[in-house]
Protein backbone atom coordinates (compact mmCIF):
# COMPACT_ATOMS: atom_id res chain seq x y z
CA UNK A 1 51.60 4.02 70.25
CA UNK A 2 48.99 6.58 69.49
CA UNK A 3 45.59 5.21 68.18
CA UNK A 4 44.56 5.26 64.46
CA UNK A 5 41.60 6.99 63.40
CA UNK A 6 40.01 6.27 60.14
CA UNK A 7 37.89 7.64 57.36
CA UNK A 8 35.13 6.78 59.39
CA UNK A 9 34.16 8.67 61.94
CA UNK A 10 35.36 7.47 65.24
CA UNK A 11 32.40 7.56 68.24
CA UNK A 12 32.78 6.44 71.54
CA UNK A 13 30.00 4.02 73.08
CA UNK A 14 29.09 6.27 75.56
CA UNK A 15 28.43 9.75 73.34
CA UNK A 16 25.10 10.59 71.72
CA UNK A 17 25.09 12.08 68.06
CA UNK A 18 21.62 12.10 66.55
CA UNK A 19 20.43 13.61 62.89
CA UNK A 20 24.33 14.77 62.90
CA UNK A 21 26.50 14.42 59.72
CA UNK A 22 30.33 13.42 60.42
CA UNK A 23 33.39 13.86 58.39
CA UNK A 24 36.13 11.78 57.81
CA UNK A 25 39.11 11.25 59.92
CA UNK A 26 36.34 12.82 62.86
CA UNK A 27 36.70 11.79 66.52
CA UNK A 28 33.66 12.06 69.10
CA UNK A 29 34.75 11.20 72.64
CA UNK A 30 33.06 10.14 75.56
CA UNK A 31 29.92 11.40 77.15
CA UNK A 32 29.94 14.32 74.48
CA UNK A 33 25.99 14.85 73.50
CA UNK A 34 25.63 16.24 69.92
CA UNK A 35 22.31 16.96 67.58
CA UNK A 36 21.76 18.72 64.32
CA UNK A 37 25.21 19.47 63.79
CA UNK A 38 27.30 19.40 60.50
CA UNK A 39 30.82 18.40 61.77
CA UNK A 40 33.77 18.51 59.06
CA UNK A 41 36.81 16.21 58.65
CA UNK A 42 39.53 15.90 60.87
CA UNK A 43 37.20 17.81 63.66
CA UNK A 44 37.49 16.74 66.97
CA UNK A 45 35.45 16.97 70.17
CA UNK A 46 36.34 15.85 73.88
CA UNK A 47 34.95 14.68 76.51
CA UNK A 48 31.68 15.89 78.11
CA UNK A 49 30.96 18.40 75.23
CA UNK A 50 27.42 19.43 73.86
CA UNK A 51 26.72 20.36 70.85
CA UNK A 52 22.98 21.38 69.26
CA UNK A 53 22.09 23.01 65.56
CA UNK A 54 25.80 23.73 64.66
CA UNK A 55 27.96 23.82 61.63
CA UNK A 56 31.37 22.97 62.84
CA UNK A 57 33.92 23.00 59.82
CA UNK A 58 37.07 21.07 59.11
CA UNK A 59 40.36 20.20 61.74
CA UNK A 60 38.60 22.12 64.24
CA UNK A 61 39.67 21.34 68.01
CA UNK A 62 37.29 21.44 70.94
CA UNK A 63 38.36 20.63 74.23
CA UNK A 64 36.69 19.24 77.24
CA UNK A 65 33.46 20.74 78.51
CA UNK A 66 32.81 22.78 75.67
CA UNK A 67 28.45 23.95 75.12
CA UNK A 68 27.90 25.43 71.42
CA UNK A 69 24.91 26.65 70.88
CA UNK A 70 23.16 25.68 74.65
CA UNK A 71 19.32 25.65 75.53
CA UNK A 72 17.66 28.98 75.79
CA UNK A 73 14.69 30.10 77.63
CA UNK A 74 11.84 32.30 76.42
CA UNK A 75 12.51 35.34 79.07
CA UNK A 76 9.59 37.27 77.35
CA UNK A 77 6.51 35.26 78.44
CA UNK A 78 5.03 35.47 81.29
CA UNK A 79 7.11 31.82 82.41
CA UNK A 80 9.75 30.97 81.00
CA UNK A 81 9.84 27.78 82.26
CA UNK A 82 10.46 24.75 79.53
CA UNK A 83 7.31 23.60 80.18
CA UNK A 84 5.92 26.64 77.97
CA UNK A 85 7.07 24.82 74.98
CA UNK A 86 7.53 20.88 76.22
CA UNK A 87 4.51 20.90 77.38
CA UNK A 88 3.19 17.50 76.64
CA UNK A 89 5.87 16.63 79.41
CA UNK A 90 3.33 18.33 81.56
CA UNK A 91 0.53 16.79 80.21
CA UNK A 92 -0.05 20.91 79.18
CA UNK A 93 -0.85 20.21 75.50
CA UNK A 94 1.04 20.13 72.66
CA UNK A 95 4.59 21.30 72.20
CA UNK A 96 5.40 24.43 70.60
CA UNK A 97 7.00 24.25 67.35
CA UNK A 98 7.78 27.64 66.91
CA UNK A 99 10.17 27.56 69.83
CA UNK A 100 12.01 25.31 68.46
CA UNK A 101 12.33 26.62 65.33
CA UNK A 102 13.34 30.11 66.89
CA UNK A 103 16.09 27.97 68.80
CA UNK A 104 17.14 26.14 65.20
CA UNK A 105 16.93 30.06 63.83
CA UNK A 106 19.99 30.86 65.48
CA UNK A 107 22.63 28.68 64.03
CA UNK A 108 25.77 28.75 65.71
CA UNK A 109 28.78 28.49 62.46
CA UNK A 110 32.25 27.59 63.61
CA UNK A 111 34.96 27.63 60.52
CA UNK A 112 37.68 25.81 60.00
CA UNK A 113 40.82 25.13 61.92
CA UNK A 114 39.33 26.57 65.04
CA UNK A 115 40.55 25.77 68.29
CA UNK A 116 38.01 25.94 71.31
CA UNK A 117 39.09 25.95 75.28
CA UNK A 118 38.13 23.88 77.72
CA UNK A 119 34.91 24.52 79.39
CA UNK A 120 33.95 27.40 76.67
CA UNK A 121 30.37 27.91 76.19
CA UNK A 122 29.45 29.54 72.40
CA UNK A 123 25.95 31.09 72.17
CA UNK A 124 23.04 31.36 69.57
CA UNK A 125 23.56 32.64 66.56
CA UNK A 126 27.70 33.71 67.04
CA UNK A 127 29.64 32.67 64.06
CA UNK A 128 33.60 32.19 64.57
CA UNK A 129 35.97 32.75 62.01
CA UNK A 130 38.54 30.14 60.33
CA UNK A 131 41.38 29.90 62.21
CA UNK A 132 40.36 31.56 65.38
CA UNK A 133 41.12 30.40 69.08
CA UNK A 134 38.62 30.32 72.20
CA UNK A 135 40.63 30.64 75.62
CA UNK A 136 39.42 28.42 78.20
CA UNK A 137 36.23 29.14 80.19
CA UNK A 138 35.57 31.80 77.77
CA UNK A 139 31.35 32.55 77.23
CA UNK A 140 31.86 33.72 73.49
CA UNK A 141 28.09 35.82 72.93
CA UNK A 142 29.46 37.67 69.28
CA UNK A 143 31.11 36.77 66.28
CA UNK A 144 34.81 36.46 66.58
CA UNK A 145 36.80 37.14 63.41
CA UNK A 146 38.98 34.95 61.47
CA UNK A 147 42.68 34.08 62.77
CA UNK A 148 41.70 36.09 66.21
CA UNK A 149 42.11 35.05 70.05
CA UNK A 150 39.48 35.73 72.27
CA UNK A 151 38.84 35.01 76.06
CA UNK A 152 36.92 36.25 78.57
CA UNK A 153 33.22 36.96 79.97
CA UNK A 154 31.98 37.75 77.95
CA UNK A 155 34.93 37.06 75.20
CA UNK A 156 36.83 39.69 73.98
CA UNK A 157 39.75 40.11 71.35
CA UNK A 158 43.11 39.29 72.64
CA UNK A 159 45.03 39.22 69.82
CA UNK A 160 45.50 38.10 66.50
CA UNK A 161 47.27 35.33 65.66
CA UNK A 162 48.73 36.59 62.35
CA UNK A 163 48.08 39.96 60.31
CA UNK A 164 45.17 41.05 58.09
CA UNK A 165 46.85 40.01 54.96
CA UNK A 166 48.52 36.81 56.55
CA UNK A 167 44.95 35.68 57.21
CA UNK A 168 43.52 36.27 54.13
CA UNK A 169 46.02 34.87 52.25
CA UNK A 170 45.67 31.17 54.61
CA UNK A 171 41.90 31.57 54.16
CA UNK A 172 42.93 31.74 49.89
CA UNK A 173 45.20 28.79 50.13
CA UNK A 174 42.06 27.14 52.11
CA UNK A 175 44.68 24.15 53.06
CA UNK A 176 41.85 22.64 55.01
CA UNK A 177 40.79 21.58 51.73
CA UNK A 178 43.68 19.96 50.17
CA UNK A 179 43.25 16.19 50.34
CA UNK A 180 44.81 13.42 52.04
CA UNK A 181 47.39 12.84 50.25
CA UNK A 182 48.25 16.37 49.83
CA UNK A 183 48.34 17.09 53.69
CA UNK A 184 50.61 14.21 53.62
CA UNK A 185 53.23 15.00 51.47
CA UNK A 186 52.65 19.12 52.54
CA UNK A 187 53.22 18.56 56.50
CA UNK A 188 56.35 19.02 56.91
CA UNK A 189 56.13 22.30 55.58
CA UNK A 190 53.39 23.19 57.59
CA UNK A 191 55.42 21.64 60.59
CA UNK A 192 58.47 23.86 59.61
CA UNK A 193 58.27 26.58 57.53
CA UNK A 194 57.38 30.45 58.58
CA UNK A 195 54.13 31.77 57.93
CA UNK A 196 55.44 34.03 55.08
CA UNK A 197 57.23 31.24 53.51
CA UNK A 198 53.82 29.21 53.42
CA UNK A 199 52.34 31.78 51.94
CA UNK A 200 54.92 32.58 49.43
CA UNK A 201 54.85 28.50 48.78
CA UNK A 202 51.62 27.88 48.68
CA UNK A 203 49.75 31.23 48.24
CA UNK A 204 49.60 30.30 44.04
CA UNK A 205 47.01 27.90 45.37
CA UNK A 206 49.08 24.82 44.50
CA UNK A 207 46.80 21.64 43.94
C-alpha cells in the first residue's frame, strides 16, 4: 500500500529545511538540504537534493540529486575563496553581507508542474517555465520556456511537449490551482482524455 501524505507537509528526520515555507500535500525526503525557498503544494523533492533562495511552484517533481540555485564564488576578487565573505570562520573579520545579498539577488523561479531529472543542477537567477521538463544530469544556466524539454551541458531545447497554443491554453486553465476536491473529481479526465479534449473541456476555465 502506498503511503498517505497529508495537508501537512511531510519531512523526513534526516532533511534540513530552514526559513522555508511548505505547501500542502508537500513531501521532503531524506538528506535533501533546503533554505529560503517557497515550495508549493503537491511539490516534491527526493533524496539528497539542495535547494537555496528558490521559488518552487505547485506539483512540481524533482528527482534525486537535484542542486537549484548552488553556492557561487566571487571569481572577480583577487581570491575567491569563501573565506572572502565567511570570514569570521577565519577569524578574518566580519562577514560580508553584500555577498550574500548578491547570492539572494539571483533568485532561481521554478513554475508549476515542472519535472526535474535526476542529478540536474539549476543555476542563479534561471527561471523555468510551467510545465517544463529537465532531463537527467542536465546543468540548466538560462531560462527554459514553459511546456519545453531541455537536457544537456549546458541544457538546450529538445522539444516541446505540446504546441504554442496547447500551452497557453493549460497555463489559462491553471489546473494547478483547482482545489482538492476539484482535482479529485477532474482526474480521471486528466488520466484519460487528449490534450485537445482537456482543453476543449476545461479551457472555459470551469471552477
Amino acid at each position: 500500500m502506498s503511503k498517505r501524505l497529508s495537508e501537512t507537509p511531510t519531512v523526513h528526520d534526516t532533511a534540513t529545511v530552514i526559513d522555508c515555507t511548505l505547501g500542502k500535500w508537500t513531501e521532503i525526503y531524506a538528506h535533501v538540504t533546503m533554505r529560503e525557498v517557497d515550495f508549493g503544494d503537491y511539490s516534491y523533492i527526493t533524496k539528497h537534493g539542495n535547494v537555496i533562495w528558490s521559488t518552487i511552484g505547485k506539483f512540481c517533481s524533482i528527482a534525486e540529486g537535484a542542486r537549484i540555485n548552488p553556492g557561487n564564488h566571487a571569481t572577480w576578487r583577487a581570491a575567491q575563496h569563501h573565506f572572502t565573505y565567511r570570514a569570521a570562520q577565519y577569524d578574518l573579520g566580519v562577514d560580508d553581507g553584500s555577498f550574500f545579498q548578491w547570492r539572494r539577488d539571483h533568485w532561481v523561479t521554478i513554475g508549476h508542474d515542472v519535472w526535474i531529472g535526476h542529478g540536474v543542477t539549476i543555476l542563479p537567477g534561471v527561471t523555468i517555465g510551467n510545465g517544463a521538463v529537465v532531463g537527467a544530469g542536465a546543468v540548466v544556466s538560462k531560462d527554459v520556456d514553459p511546456y519545453t524539454i531541455v537536457g544537456g551541458v549546458p541544457a538546450r531545447p529538445i522539444k516541446r511537449r505540446f504546441s504554442p497554443t496547447e500551452a497557453e491554453a493549460l497555463m489559462t486553465i491553471a489546473w494547478w490551482d483547482w482545489s482538492h476536491a476539484e482535482l479529485r473529481a477532474r482526474l480521471p479526465d486528466i488520466r484519460t482524455l487528449a490534450i485537445a479534449a482537456f482543453i476543449e473541456k476545461y479551457g472555459a476555465c470551469q471552477t
